[in-house]
C-alpha atoms as a PDB file:
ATOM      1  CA  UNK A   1      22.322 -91.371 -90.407  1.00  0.00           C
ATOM      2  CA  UNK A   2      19.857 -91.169 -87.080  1.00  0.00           C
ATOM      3  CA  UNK A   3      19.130 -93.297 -84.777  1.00  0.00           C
ATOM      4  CA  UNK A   4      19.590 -96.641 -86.375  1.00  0.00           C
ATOM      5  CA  UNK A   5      16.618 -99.050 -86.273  1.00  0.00           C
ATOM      6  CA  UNK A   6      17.783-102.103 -88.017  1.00  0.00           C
ATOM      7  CA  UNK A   7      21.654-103.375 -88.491  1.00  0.00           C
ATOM      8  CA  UNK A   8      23.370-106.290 -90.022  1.00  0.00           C
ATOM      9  CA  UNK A   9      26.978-107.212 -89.575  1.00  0.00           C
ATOM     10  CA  UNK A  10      28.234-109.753 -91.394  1.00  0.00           C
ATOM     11  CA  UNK A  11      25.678-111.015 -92.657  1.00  0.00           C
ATOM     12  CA  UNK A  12      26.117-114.104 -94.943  1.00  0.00           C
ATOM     13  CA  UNK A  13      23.555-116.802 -96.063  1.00  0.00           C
ATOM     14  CA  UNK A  14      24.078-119.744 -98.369  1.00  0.00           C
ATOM     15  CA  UNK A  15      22.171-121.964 -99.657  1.00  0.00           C
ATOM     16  CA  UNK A  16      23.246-125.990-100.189  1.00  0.00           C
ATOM     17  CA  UNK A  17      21.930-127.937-103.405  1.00  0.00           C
ATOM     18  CA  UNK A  18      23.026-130.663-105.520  1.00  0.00           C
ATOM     19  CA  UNK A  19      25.189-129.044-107.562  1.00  0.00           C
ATOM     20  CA  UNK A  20      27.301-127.184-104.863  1.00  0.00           C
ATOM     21  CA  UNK A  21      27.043-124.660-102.245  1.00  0.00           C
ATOM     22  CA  UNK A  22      25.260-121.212-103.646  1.00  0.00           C
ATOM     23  CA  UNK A  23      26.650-117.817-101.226  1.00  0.00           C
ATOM     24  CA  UNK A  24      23.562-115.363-101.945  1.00  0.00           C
ATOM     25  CA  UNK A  25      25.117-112.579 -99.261  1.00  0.00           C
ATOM     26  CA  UNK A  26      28.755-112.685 -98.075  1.00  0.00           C
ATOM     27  CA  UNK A  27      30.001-110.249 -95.117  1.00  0.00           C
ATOM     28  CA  UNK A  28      26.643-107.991 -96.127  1.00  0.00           C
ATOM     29  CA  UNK A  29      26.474-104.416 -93.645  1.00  0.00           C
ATOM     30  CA  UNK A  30      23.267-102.517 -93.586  1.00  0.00           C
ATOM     31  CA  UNK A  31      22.087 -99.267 -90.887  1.00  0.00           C
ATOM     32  CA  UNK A  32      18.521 -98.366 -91.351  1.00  0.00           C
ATOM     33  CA  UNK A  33      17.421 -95.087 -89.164  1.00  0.00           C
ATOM     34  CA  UNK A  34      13.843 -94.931 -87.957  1.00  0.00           C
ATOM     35  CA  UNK A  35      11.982 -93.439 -90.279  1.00  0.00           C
ATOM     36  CA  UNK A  36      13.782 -94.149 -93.388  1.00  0.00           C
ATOM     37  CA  UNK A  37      12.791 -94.753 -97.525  1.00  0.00           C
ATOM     38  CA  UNK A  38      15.845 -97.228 -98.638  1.00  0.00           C
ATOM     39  CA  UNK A  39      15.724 -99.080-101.959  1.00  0.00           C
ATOM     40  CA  UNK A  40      17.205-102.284-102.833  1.00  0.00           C
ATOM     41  CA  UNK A  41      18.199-102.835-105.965  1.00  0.00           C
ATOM     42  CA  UNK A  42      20.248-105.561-107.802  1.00  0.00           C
ATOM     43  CA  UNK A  43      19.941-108.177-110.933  1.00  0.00           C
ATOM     44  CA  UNK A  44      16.832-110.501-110.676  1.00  0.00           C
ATOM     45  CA  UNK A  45      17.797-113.484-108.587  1.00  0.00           C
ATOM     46  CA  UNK A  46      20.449-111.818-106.906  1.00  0.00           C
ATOM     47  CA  UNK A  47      19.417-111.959-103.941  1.00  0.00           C
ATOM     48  CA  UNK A  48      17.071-109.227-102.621  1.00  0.00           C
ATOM     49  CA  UNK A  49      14.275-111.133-101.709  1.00  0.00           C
ATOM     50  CA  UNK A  50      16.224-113.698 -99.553  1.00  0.00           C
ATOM     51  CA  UNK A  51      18.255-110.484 -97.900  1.00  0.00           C
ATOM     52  CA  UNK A  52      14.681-109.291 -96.568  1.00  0.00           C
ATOM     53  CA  UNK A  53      13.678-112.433 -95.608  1.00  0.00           C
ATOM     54  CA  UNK A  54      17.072-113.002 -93.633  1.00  0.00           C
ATOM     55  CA  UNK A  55      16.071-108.952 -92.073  1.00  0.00           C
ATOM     56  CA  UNK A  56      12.780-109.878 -91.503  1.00  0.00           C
ATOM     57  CA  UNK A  57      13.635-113.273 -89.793  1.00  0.00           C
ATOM     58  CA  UNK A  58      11.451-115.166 -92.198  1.00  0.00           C
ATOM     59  CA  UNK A  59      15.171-116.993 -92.693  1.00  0.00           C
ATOM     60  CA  UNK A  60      18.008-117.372 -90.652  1.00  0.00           C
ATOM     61  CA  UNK A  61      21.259-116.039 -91.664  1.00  0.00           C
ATOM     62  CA  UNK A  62      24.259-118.579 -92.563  1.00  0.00           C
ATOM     63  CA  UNK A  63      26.336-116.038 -90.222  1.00  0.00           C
ATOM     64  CA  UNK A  64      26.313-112.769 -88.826  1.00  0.00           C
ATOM     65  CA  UNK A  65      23.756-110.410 -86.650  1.00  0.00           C
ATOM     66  CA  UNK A  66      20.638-108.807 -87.132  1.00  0.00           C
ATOM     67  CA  UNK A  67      20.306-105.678 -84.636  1.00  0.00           C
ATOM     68  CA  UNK A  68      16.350-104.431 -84.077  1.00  0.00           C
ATOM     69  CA  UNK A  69      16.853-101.516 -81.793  1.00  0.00           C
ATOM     70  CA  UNK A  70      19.889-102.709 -80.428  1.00  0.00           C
ATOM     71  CA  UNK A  71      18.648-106.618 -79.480  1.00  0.00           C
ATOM     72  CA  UNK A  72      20.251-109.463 -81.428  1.00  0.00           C
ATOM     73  CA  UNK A  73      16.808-110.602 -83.087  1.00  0.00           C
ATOM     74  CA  UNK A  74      18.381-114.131 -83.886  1.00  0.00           C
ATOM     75  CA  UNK A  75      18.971-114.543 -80.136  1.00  0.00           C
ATOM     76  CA  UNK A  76      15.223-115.031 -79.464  1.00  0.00           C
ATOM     77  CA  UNK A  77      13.713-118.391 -79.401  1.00  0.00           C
ATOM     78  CA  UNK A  78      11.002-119.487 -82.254  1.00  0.00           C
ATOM     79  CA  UNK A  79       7.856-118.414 -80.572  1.00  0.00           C
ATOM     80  CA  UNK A  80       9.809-114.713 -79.262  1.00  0.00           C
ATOM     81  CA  UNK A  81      10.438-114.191 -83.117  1.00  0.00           C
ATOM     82  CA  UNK A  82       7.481-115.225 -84.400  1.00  0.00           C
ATOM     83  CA  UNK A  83       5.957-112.202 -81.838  1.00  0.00           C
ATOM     84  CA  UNK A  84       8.452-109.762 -82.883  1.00  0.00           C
ATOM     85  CA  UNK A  85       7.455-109.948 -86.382  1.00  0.00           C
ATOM     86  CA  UNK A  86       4.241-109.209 -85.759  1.00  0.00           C
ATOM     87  CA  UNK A  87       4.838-106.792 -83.142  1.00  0.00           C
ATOM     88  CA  UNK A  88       7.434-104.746 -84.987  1.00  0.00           C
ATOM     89  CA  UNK A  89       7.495-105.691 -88.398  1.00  0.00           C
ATOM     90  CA  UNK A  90       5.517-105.322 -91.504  1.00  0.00           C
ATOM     91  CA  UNK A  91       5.438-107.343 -94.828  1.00  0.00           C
ATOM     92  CA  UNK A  92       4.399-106.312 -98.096  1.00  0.00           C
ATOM     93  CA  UNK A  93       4.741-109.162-101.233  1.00  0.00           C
ATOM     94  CA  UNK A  94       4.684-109.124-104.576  1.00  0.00           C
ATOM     95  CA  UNK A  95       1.911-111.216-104.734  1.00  0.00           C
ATOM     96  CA  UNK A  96      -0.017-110.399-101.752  1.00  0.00           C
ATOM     97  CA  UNK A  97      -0.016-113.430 -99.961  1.00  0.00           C
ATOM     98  CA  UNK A  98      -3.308-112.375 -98.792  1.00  0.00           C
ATOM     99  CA  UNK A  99      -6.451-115.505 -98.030  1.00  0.00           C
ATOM    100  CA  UNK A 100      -8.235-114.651-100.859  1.00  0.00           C
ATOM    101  CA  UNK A 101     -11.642-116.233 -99.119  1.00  0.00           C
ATOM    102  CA  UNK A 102     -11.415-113.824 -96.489  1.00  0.00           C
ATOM    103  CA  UNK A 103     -13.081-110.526 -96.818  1.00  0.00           C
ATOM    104  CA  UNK A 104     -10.115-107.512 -97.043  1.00  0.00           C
ATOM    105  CA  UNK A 105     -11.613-106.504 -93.563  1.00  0.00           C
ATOM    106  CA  UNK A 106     -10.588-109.856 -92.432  1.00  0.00           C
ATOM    107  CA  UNK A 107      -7.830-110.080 -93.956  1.00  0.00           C
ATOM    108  CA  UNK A 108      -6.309-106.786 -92.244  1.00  0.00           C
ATOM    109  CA  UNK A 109      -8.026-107.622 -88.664  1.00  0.00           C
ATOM    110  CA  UNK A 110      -5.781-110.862 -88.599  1.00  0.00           C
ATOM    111  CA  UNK A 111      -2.285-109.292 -87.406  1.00  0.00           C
ATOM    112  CA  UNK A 112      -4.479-107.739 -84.363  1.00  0.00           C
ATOM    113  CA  UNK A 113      -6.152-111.112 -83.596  1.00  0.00           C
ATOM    114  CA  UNK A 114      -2.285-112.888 -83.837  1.00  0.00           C
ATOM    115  CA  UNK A 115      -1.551-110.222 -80.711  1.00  0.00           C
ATOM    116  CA  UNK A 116      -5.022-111.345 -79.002  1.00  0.00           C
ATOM    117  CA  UNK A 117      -6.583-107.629 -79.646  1.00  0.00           C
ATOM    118  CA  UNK A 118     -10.212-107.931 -79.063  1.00  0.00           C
ATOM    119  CA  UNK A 119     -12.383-108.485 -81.870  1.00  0.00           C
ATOM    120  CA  UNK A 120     -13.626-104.833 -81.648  1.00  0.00           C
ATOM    121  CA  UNK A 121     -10.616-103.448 -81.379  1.00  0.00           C
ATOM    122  CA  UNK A 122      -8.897-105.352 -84.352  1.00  0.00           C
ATOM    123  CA  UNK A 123     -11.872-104.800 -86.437  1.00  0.00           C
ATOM    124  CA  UNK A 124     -11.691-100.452 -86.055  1.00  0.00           C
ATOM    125  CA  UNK A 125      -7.846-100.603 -86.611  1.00  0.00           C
ATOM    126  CA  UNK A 126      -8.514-102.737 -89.575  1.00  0.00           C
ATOM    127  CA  UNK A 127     -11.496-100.414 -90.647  1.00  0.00           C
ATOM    128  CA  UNK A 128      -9.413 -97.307 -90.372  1.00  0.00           C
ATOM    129  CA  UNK A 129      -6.568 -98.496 -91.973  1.00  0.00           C
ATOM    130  CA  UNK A 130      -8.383 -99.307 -95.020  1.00  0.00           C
ATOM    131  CA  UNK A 131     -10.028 -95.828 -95.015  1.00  0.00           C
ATOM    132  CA  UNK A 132      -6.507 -94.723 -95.036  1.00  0.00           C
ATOM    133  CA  UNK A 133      -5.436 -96.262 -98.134  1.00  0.00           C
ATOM    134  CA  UNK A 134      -8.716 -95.773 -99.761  1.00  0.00           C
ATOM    135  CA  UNK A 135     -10.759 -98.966 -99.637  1.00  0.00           C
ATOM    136  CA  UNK A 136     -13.828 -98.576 -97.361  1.00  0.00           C
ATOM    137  CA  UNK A 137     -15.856 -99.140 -99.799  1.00  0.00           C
ATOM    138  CA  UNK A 138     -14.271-102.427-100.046  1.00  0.00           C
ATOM    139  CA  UNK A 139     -14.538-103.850 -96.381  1.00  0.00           C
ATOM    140  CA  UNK A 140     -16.839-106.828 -97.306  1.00  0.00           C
ATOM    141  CA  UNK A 141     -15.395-108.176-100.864  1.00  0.00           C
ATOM    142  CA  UNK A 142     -13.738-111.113-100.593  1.00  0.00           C
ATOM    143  CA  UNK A 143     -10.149-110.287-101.854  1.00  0.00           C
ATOM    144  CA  UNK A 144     -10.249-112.540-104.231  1.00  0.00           C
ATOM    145  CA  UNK A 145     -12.502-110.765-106.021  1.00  0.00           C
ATOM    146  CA  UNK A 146     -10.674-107.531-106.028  1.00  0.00           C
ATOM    147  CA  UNK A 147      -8.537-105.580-108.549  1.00  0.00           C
ATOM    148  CA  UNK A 148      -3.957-106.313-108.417  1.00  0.00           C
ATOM    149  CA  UNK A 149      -4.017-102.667-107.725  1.00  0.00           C
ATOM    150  CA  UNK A 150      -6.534-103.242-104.271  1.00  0.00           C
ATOM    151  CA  UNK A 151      -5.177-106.323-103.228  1.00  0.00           C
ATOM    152  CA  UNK A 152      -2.138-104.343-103.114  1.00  0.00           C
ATOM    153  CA  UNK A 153      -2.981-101.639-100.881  1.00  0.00           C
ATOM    154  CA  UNK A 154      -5.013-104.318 -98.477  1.00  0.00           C
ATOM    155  CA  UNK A 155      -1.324-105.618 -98.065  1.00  0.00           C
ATOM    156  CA  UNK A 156       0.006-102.695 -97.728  1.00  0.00           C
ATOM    157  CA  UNK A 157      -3.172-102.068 -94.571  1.00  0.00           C
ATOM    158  CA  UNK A 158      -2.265-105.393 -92.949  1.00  0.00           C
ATOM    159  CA  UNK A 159       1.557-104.501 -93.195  1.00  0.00           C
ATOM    160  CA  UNK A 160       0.771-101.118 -91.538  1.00  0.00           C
ATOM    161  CA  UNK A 161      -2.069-101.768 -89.122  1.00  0.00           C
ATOM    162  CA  UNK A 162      -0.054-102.188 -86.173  1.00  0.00           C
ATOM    163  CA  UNK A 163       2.190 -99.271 -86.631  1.00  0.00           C
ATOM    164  CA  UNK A 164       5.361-101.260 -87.034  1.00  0.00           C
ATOM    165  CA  UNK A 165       8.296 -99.414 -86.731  1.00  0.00           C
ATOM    166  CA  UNK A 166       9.750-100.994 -90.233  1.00  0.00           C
ATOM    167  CA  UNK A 167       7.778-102.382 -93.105  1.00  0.00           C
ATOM    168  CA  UNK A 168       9.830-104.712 -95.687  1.00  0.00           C
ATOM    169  CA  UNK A 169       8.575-104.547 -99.042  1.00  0.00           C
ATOM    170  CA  UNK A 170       9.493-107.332-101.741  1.00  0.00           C
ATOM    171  CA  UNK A 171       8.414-105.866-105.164  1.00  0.00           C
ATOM    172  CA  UNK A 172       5.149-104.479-103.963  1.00  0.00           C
ATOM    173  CA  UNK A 173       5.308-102.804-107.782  1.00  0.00           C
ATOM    174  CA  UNK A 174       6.215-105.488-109.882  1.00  0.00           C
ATOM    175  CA  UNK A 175       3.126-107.652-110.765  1.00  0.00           C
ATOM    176  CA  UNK A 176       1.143-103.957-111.458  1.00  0.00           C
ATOM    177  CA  UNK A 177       0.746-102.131-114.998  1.00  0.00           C
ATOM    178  CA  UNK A 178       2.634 -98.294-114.654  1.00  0.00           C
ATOM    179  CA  UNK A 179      -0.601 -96.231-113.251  1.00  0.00           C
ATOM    180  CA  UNK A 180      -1.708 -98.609-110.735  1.00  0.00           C
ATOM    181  CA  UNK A 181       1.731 -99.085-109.588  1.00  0.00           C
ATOM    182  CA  UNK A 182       2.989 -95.142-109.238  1.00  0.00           C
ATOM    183  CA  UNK A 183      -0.676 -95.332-107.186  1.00  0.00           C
ATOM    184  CA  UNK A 184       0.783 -97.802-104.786  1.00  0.00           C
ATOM    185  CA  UNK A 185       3.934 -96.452-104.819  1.00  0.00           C
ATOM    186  CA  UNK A 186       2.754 -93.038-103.780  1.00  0.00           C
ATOM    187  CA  UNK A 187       0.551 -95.203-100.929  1.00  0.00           C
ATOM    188  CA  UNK A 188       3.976 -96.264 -99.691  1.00  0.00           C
ATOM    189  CA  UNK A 189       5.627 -92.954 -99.560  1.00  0.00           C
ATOM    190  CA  UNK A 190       2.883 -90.793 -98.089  1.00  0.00           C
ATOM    191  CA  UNK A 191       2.170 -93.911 -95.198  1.00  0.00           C
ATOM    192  CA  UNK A 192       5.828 -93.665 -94.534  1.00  0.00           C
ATOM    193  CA  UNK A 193       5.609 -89.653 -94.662  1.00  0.00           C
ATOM    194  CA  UNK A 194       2.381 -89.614 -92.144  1.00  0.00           C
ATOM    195  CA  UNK A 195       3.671 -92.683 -90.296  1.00  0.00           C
ATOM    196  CA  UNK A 196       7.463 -92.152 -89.650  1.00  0.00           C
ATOM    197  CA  UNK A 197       7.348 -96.331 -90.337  1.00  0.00           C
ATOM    198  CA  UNK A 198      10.925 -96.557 -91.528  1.00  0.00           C
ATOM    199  CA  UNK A 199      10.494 -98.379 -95.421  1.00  0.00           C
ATOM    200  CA  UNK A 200      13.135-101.211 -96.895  1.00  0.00           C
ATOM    201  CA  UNK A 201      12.152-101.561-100.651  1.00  0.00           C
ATOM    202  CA  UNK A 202      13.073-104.099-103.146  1.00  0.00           C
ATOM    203  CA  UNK A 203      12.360-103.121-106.516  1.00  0.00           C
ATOM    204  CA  UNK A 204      12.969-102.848-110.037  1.00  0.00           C
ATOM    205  CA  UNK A 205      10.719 -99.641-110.410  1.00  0.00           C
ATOM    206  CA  UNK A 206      13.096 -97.062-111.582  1.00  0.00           C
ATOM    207  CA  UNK A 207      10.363 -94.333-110.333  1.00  0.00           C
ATOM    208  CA  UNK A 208       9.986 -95.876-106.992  1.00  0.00           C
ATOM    209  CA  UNK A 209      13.419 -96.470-106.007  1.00  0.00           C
ATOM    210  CA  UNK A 210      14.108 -92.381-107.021  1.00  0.00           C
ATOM    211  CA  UNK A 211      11.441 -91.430-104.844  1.00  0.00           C
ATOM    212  CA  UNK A 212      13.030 -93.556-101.612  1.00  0.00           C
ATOM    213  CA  UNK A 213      15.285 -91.368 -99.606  1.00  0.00           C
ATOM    214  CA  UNK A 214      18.432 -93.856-100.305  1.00  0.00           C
ATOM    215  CA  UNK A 215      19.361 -96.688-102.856  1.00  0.00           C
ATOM    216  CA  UNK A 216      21.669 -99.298-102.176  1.00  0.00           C
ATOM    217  CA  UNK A 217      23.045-101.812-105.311  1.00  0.00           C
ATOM    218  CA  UNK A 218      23.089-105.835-103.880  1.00  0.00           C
ATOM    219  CA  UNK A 219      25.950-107.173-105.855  1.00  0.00           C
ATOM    220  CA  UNK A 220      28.271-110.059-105.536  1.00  0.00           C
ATOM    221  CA  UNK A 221      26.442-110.707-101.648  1.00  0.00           C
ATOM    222  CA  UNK A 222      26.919-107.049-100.742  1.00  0.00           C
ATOM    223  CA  UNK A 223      25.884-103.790-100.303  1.00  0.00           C
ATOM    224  CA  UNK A 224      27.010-100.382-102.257  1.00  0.00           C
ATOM    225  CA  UNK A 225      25.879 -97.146-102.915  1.00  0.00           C
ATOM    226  CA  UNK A 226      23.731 -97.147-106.133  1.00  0.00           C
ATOM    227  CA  UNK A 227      25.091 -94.303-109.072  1.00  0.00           C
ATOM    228  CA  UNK A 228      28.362 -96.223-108.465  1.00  0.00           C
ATOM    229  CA  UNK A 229      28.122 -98.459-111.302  1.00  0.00           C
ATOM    230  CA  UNK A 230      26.524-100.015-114.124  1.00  0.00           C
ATOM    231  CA  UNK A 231      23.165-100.065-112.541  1.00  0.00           C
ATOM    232  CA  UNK A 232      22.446 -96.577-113.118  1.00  0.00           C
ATOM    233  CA  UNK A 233      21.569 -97.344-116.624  1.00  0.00           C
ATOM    234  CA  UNK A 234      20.184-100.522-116.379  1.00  0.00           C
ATOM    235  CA  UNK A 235      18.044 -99.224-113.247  1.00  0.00           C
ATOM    236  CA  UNK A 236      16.404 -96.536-115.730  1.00  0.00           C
ATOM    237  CA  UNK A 237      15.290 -99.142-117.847  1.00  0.00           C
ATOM    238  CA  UNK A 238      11.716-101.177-116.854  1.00  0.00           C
ATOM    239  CA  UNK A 239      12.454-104.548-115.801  1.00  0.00           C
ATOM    240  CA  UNK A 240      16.405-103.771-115.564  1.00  0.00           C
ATOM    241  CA  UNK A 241      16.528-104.906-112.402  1.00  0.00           C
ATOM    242  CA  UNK A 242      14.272-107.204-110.297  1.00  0.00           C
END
């Protein structure tokens, strides 16, 4: 791999209810390299979404490290990690988690505004990101009012306007019918192409995860090289994995 961007080292996280103690990852290790296309794949509920949100600091880890270009990111107090995220990381959700009464200019201006850009400047990053995943004609709707498909690719234009070096993706496929999806999917891989923004994908998408440069099975709160086992099969299949 080349230079690594991202690593975890035993990284465990559980979670406490009133039936027991649930252990989602257990002793997990994951390199990313700058610049990389990795998919995440594993049985729905297994745990994908809260490994991202442990990578992306959304959650803190029940033990173990988090290395962003070599710094422990865990190390840095509440208000230092709430400006790393938005200095180095991207998010893109499932389900947008866009403010739907905010225009989709607005809506991509607001990580620029979080890092006290000027207005001006926030607003032409915004505007040229959305150019750049096709939705200029689309600066002044309301998102609310726009297709799945184009609330979509405004997340993926807020997760990218800043030029993070890493964008996390939760299922950015799943709540998409087939065409719209490959669309976004090809957004993803061509932004990542042009960008060199290394890519961390969790997905069910057969398609998509084939077209990342690396797959990696979460199983049993760890890590393996996908093709290894019975996930190749179930992978194939739409919806065999979430």
């Amino acid at each position: 791999m080349g230079d690594v961007l991202l690593r975890a080292e035993g990284l465990g996280k559980r979670f406490v209810t009133g039936e027991g103690t649930i252990e989602v990852l257990s002793g997990l290790e994951l390199e990313v390299a700058r610049g990389e296309k990795l998919a995440i794949l594993g049985q729905s509920g297994i745990g994908k979404s809260t490994l991202l949100h442990v990578l992306g600091t959304l959650d803190h880890p029940s033990e173990g490290n988090v290395w962003f270009e070599g710094h422990d990111v865990f190390a840095r107090t509440g208000e230092e990690l709430a400006r790393f995220r938005n200095q180095s990381l991207g998010f893109v959700f499932q389900f947008h988690h866009l403010l739907p009464e905010f225009t989709a200019l607005e809506n991509v201006m607001m990580p620029g505004l979080l890092r006290e850009l000027g207005f001006g400047e926030a607003r032409e990053r915004a505007a040229a990101m959305l150019a750049e995943v096709e939705l200029s004609h689309r600066l002044s709707h309301p998102v609310g009012k726009l297709s799945g498909g184009e609330r979509q690719r405004v997340a993926v234009a807020r997760a990218l306007v800043l030029d993070p070096p890493l964008v996390l993706a939760d299922e950015p496929t799943g709540n998409l019918d087939p065409g719209t999806a490959e669309r976004v999917g090809d957004l993803l891989v061509r932004l990542n192409e042009s960008r060199g923004t290394a890519l961390v994908v969790a997905t069910h998408n057969a398609e998509l995860a084939r077209r990342m440069g690396r797959a990696l099975v979460l199983e049993r709160g760890r890590l393996r090289p996908a093709g290894e086992g019975r996930e190749a099969g179930a992978a194939a299949r739409p919806g065999g994995y979430a």
